[in-house]
N, C-alpha and C. Protein backbone atom coordinates (compact mmCIF):
# COMPACT_ATOMS: atom_id res chain seq x y z
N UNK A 1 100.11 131.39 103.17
CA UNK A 1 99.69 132.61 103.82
C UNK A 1 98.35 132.45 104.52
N UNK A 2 97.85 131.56 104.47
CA UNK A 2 96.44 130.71 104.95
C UNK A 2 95.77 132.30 104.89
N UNK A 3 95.08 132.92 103.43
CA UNK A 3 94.02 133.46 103.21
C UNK A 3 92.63 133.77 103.67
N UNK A 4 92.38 132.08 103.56
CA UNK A 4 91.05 131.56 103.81
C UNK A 4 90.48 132.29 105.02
N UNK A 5 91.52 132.27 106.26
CA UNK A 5 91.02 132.79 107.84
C UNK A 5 91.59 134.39 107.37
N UNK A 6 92.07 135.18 106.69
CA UNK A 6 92.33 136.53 106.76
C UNK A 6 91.40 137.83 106.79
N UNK A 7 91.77 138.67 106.93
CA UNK A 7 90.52 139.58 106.93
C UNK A 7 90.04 140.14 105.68
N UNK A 8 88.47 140.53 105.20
CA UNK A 8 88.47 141.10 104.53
C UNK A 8 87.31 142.41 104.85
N UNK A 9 87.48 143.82 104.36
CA UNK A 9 87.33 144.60 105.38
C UNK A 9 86.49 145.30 103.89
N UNK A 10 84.69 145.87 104.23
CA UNK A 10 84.47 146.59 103.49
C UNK A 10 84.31 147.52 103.62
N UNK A 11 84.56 148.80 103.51
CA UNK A 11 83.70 150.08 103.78
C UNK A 11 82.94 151.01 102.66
N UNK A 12 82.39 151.90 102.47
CA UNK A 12 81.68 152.21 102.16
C UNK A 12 81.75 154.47 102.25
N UNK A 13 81.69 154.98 101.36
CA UNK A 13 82.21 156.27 101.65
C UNK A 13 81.26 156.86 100.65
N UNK A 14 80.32 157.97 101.29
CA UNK A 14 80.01 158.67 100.72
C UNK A 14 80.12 160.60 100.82
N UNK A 15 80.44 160.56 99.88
CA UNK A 15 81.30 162.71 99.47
C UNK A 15 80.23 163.20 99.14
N UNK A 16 79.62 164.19 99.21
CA UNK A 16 78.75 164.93 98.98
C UNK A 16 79.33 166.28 98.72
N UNK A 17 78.25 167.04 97.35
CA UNK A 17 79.38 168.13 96.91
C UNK A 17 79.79 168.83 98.02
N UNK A 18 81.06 169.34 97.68
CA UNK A 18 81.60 170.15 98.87
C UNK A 18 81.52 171.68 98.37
N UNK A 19 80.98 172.76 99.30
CA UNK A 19 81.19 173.75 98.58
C UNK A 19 82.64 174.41 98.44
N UNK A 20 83.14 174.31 99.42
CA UNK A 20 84.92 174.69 98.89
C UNK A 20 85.88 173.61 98.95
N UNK A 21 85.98 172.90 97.42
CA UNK A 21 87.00 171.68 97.39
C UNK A 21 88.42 172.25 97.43
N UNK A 22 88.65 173.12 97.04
CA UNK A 22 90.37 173.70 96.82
C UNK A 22 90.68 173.72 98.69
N UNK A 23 89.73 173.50 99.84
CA UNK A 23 90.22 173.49 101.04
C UNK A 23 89.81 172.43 102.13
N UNK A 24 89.35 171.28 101.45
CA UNK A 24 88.89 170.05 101.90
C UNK A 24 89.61 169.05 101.46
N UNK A 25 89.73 167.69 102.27
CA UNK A 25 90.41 166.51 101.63
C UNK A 25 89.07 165.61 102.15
N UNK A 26 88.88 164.59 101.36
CA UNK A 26 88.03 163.79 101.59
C UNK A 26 88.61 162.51 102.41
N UNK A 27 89.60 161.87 102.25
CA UNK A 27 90.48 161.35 103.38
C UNK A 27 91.87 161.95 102.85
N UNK A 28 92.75 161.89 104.27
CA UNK A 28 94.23 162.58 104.06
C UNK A 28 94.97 161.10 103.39
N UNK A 29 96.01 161.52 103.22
CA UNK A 29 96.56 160.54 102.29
C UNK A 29 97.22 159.90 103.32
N UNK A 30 97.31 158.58 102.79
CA UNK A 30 97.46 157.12 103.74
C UNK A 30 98.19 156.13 102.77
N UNK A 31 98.51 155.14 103.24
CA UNK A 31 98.18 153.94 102.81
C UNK A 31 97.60 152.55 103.39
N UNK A 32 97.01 151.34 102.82
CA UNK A 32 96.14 150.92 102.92
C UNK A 32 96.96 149.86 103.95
N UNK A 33 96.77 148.84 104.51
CA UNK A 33 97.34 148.09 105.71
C UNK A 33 97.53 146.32 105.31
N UNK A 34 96.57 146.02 104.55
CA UNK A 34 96.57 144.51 104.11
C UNK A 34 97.60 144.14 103.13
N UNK A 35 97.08 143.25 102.16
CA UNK A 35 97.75 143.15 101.07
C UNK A 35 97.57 143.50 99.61
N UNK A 36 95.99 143.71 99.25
CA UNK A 36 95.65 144.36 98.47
C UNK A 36 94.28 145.00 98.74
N UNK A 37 93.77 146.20 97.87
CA UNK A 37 92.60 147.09 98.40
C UNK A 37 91.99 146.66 96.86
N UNK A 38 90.96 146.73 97.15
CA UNK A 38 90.07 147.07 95.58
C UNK A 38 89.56 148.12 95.41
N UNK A 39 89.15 149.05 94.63
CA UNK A 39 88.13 150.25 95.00
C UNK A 39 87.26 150.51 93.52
N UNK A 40 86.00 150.22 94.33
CA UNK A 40 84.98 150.62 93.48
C UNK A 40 84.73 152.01 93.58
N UNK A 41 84.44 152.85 92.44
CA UNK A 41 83.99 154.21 92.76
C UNK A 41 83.24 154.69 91.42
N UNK A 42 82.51 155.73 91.59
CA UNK A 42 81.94 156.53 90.92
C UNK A 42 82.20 156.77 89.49
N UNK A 43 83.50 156.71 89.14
CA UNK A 43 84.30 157.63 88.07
C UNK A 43 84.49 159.03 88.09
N UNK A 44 84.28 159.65 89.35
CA UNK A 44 84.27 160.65 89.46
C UNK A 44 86.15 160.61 89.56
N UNK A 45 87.40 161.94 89.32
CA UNK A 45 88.26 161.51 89.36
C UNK A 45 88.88 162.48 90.51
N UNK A 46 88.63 161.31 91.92
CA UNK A 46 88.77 161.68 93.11
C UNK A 46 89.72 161.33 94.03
N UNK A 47 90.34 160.53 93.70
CA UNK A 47 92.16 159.76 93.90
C UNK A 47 93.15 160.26 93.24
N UNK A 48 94.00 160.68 94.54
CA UNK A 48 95.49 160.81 93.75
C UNK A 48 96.81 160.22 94.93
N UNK A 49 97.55 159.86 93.87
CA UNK A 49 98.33 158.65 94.57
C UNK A 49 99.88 159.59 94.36
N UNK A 50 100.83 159.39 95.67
CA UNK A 50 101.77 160.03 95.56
C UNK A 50 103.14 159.14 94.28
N UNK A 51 103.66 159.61 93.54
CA UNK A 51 104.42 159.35 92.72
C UNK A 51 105.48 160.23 92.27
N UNK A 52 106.94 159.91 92.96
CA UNK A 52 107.86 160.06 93.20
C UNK A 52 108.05 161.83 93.76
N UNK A 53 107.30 162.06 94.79
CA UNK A 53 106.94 163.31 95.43
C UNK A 53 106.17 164.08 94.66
N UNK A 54 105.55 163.68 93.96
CA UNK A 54 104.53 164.76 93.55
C UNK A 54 102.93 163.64 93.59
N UNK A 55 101.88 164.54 93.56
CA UNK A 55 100.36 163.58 93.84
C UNK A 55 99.96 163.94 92.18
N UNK A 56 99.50 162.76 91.71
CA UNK A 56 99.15 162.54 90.46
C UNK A 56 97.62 161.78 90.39
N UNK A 57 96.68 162.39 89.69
CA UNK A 57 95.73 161.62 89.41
C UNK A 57 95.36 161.05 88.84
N UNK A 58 94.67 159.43 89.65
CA UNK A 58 94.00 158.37 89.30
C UNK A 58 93.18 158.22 88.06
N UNK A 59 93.08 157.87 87.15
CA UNK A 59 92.22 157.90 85.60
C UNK A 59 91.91 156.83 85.24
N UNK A 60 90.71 156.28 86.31
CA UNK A 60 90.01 155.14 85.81
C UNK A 60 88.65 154.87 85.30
N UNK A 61 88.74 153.88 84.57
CA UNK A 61 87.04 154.02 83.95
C UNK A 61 86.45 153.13 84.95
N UNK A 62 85.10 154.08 85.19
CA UNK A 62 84.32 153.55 86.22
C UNK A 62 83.62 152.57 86.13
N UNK A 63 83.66 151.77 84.91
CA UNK A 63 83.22 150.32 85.35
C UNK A 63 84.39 149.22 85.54
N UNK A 64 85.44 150.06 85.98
CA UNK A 64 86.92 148.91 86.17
C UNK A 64 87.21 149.07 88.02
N UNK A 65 87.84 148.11 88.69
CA UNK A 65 88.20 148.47 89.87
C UNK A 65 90.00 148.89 89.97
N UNK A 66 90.07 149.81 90.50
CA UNK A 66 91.16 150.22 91.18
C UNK A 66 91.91 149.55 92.20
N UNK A 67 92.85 148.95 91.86
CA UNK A 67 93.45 147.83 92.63
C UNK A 67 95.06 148.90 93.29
N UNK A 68 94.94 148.70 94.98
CA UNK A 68 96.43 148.99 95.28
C UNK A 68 96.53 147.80 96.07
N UNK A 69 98.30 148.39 96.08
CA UNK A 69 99.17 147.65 96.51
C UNK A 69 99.43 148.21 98.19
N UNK A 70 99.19 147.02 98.97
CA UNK A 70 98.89 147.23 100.53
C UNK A 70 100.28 147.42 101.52
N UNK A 71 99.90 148.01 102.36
CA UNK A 71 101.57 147.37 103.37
C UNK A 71 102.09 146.60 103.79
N UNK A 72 101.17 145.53 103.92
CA UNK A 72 101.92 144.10 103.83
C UNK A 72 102.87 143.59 102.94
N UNK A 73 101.67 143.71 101.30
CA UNK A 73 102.78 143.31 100.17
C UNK A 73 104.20 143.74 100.11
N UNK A 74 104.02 145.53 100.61
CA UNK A 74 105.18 145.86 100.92
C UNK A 74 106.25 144.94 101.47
N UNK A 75 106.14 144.80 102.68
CA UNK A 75 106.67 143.79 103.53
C UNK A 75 107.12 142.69 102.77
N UNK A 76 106.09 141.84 102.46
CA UNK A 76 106.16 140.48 101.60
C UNK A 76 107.21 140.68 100.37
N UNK A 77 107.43 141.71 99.87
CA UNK A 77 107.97 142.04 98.41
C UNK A 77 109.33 142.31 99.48
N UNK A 78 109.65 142.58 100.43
CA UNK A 78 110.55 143.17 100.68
C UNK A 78 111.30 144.59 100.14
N UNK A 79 110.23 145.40 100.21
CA UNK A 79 110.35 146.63 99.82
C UNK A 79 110.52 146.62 98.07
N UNK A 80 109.93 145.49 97.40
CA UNK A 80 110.30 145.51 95.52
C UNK A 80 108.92 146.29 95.14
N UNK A 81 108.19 145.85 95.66
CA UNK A 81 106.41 147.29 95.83
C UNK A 81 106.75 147.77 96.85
N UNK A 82 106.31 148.87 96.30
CA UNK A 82 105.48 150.01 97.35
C UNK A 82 104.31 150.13 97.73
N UNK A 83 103.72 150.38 98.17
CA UNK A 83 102.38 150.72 98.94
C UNK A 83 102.14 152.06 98.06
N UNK A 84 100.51 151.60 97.68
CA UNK A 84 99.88 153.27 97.38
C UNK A 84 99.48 154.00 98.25
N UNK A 85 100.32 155.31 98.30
CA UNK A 85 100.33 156.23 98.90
C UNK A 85 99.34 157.04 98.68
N UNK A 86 97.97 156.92 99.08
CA UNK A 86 96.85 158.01 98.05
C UNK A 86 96.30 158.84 99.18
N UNK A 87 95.56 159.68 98.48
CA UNK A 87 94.25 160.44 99.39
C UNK A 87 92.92 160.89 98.15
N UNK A 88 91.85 160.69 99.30
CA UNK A 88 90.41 161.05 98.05
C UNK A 88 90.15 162.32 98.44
N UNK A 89 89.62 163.15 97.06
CA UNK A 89 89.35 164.72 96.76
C UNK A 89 88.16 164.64 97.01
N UNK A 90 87.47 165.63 97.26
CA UNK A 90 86.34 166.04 96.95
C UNK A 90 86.09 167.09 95.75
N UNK A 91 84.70 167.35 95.54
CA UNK A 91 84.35 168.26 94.56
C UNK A 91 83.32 168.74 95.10
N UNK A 92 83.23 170.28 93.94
CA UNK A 92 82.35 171.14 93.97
C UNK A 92 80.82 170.81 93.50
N UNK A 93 80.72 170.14 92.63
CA UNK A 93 79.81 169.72 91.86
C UNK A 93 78.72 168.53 92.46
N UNK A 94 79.61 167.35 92.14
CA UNK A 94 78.93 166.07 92.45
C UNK A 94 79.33 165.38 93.53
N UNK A 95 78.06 164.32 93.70
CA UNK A 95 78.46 163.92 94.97
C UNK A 95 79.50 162.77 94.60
N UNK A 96 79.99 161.69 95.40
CA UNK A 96 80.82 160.47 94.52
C UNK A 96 80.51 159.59 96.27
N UNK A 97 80.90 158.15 95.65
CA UNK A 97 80.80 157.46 96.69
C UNK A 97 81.66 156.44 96.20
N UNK A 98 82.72 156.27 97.14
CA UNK A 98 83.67 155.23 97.03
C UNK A 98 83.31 153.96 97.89
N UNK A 99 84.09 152.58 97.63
CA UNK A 99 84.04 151.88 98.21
C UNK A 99 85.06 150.39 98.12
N UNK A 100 86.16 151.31 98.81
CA UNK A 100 87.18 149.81 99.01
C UNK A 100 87.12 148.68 99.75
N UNK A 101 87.88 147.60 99.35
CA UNK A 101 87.50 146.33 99.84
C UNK A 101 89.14 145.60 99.87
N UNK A 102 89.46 145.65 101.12
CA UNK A 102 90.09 145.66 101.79
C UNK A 102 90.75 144.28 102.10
N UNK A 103 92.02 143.37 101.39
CA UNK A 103 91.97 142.21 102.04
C UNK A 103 93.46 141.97 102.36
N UNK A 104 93.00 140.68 103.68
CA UNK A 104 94.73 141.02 104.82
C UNK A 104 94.78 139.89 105.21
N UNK A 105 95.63 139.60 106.03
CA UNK A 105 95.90 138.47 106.63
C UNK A 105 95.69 138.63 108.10
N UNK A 106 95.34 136.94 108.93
CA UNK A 106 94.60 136.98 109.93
C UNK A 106 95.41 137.88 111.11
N UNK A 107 95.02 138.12 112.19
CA UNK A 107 95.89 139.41 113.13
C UNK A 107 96.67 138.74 113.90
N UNK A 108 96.95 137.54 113.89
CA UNK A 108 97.70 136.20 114.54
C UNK A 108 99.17 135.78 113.33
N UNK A 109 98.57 136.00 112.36
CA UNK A 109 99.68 135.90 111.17
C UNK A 109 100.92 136.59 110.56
N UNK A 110 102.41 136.17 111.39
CA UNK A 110 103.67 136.81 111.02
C UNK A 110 103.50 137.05 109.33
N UNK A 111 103.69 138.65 110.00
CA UNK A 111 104.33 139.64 108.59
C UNK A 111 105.81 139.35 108.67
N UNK A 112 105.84 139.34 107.30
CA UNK A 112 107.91 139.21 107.48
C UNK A 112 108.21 139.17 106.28
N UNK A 113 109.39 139.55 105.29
CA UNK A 113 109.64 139.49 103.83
C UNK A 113 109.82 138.03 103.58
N UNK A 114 109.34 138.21 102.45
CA UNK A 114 109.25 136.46 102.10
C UNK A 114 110.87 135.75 102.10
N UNK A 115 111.13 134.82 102.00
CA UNK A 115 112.70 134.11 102.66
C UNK A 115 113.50 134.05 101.29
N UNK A 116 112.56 134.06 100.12
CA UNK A 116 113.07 133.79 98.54
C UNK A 116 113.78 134.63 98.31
N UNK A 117 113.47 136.01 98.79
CA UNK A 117 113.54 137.69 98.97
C UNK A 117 114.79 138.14 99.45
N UNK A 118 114.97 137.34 100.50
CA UNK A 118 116.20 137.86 101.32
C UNK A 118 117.40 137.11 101.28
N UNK A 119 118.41 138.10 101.39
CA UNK A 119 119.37 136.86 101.09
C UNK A 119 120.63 137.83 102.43
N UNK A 120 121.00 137.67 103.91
CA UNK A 120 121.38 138.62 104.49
C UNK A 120 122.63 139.40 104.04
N UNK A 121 123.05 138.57 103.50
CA UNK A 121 124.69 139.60 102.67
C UNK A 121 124.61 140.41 101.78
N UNK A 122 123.61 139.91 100.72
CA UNK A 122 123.09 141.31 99.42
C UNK A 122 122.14 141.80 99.69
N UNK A 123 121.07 141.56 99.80
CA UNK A 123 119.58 141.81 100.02
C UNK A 123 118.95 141.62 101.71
N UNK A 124 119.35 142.14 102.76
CA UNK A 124 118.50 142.15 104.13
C UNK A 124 117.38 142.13 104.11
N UNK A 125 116.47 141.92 104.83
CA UNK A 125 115.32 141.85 105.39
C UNK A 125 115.24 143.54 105.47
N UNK A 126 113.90 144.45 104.96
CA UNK A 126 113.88 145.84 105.47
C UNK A 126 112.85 146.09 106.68
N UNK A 127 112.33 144.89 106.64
CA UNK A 127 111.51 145.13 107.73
C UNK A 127 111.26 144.38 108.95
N UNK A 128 111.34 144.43 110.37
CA UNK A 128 111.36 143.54 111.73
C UNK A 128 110.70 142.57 111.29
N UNK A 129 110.27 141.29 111.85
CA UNK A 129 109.06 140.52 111.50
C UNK A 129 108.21 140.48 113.19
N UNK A 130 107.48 141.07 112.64
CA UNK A 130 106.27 140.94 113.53
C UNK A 130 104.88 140.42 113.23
N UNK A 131 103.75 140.06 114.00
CA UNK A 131 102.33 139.44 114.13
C UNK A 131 101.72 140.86 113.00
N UNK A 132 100.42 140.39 112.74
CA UNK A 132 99.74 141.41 111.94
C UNK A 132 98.93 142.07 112.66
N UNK A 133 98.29 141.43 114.48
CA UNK A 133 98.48 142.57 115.19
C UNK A 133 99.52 143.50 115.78
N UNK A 134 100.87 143.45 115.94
CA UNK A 134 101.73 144.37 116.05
C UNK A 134 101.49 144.94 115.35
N UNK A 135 101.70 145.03 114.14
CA UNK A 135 102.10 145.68 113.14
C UNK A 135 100.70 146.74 113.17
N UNK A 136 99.69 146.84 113.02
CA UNK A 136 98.61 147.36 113.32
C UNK A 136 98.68 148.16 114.62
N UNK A 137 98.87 147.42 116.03
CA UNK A 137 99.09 148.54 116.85
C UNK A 137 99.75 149.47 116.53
N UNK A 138 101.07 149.28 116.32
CA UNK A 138 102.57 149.87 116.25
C UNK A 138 102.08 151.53 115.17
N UNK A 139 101.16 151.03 114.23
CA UNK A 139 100.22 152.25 113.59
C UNK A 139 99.73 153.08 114.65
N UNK A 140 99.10 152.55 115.24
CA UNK A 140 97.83 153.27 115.75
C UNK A 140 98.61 153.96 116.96
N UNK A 141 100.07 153.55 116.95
CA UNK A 141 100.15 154.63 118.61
C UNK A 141 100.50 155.44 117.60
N UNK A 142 101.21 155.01 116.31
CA UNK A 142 101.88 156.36 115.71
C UNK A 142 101.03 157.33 115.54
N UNK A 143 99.58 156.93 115.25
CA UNK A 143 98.87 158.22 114.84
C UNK A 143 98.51 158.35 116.10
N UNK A 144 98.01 158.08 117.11
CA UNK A 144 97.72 158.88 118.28
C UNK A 144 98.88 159.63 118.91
N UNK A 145 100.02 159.22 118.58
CA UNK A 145 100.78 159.90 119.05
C UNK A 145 101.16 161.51 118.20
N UNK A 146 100.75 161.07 117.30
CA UNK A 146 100.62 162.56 115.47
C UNK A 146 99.61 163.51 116.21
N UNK A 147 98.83 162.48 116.38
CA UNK A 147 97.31 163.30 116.96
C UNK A 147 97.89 163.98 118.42
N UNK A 148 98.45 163.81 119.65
CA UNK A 148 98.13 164.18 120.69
C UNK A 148 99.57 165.42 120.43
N UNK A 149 100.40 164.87 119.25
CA UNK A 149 101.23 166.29 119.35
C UNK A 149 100.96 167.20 119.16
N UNK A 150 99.38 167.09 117.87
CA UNK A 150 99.18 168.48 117.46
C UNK A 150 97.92 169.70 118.60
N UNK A 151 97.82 168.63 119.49
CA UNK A 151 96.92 169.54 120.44
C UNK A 151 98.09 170.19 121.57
């Protein structure tokens, strides 16, 4: 999967109390794009991850990291993971500051289910194989295109 050249992406998020949390989202719920995310945070308990249509919250001790499972792996697993489906809360109270760490493969590097995975008569391929920049564009019109419907 030549790692070594892949991306690794940090960011950095800081929430500050909100005065009305019952009508704020601190990010909308997503999932993450690489292959795995790490997330350091607060312990404040500000993640909730969708599980089997309902959003359930995250209960981690804050000196542990929060590890998901990315959309690639997806891919790579051939749909055997899922991708965490999450979004971060805010609160009334305290402030919290998250910070995931983000790691992927280079934007030159075919996504595609692994070959062990597939077998075309029982088990297909669920997903096209495309570059890991496609796959990234192919996002981004979707949400601009989310975005320009709702204006």
């Amino acid at each position: 999967m030549n790692l070594d050249s892949g991306l690794q992406i940090v960011a950095t998020f800081l929430y500050p109390p909100c005065p009305e949390p019952e009508v704020a989202i601190g990010l909308p719920p997503h999932s993450d794009h690489g292959l795995l995310t790490l997330l350091i945070h607060t312990g404040i308990r500000d993640v909730q991850v969708q599980h089997k249509g309902n959003r359930v919250n995250v209960y981690a001790n804050p000196n542990a990291f929060v590890v998901n499972i990315d959309d690639h792996m997806k891919i790579l697993s051939n749909d055997k993971y899922k991708s965490a489906f999450h979004r971060a809360l805010v609160n009334g109270t305290d402030a919290k500051i998250s910070i995931p760490i983000l790691f992927g493969q280079e934007l030159e590097m075919v996504v595609s289910p692994a070959s062990e995975l597939v077998d075309n008569e029982t088990n297909p391929p669920s997903f096209a194989v495309m570059k890991c920049r496609e796959y990234l564009e192919m996002l981004q019109a979707k949400i601009s295109a989310k975005l320009s419907h709702r204006n």
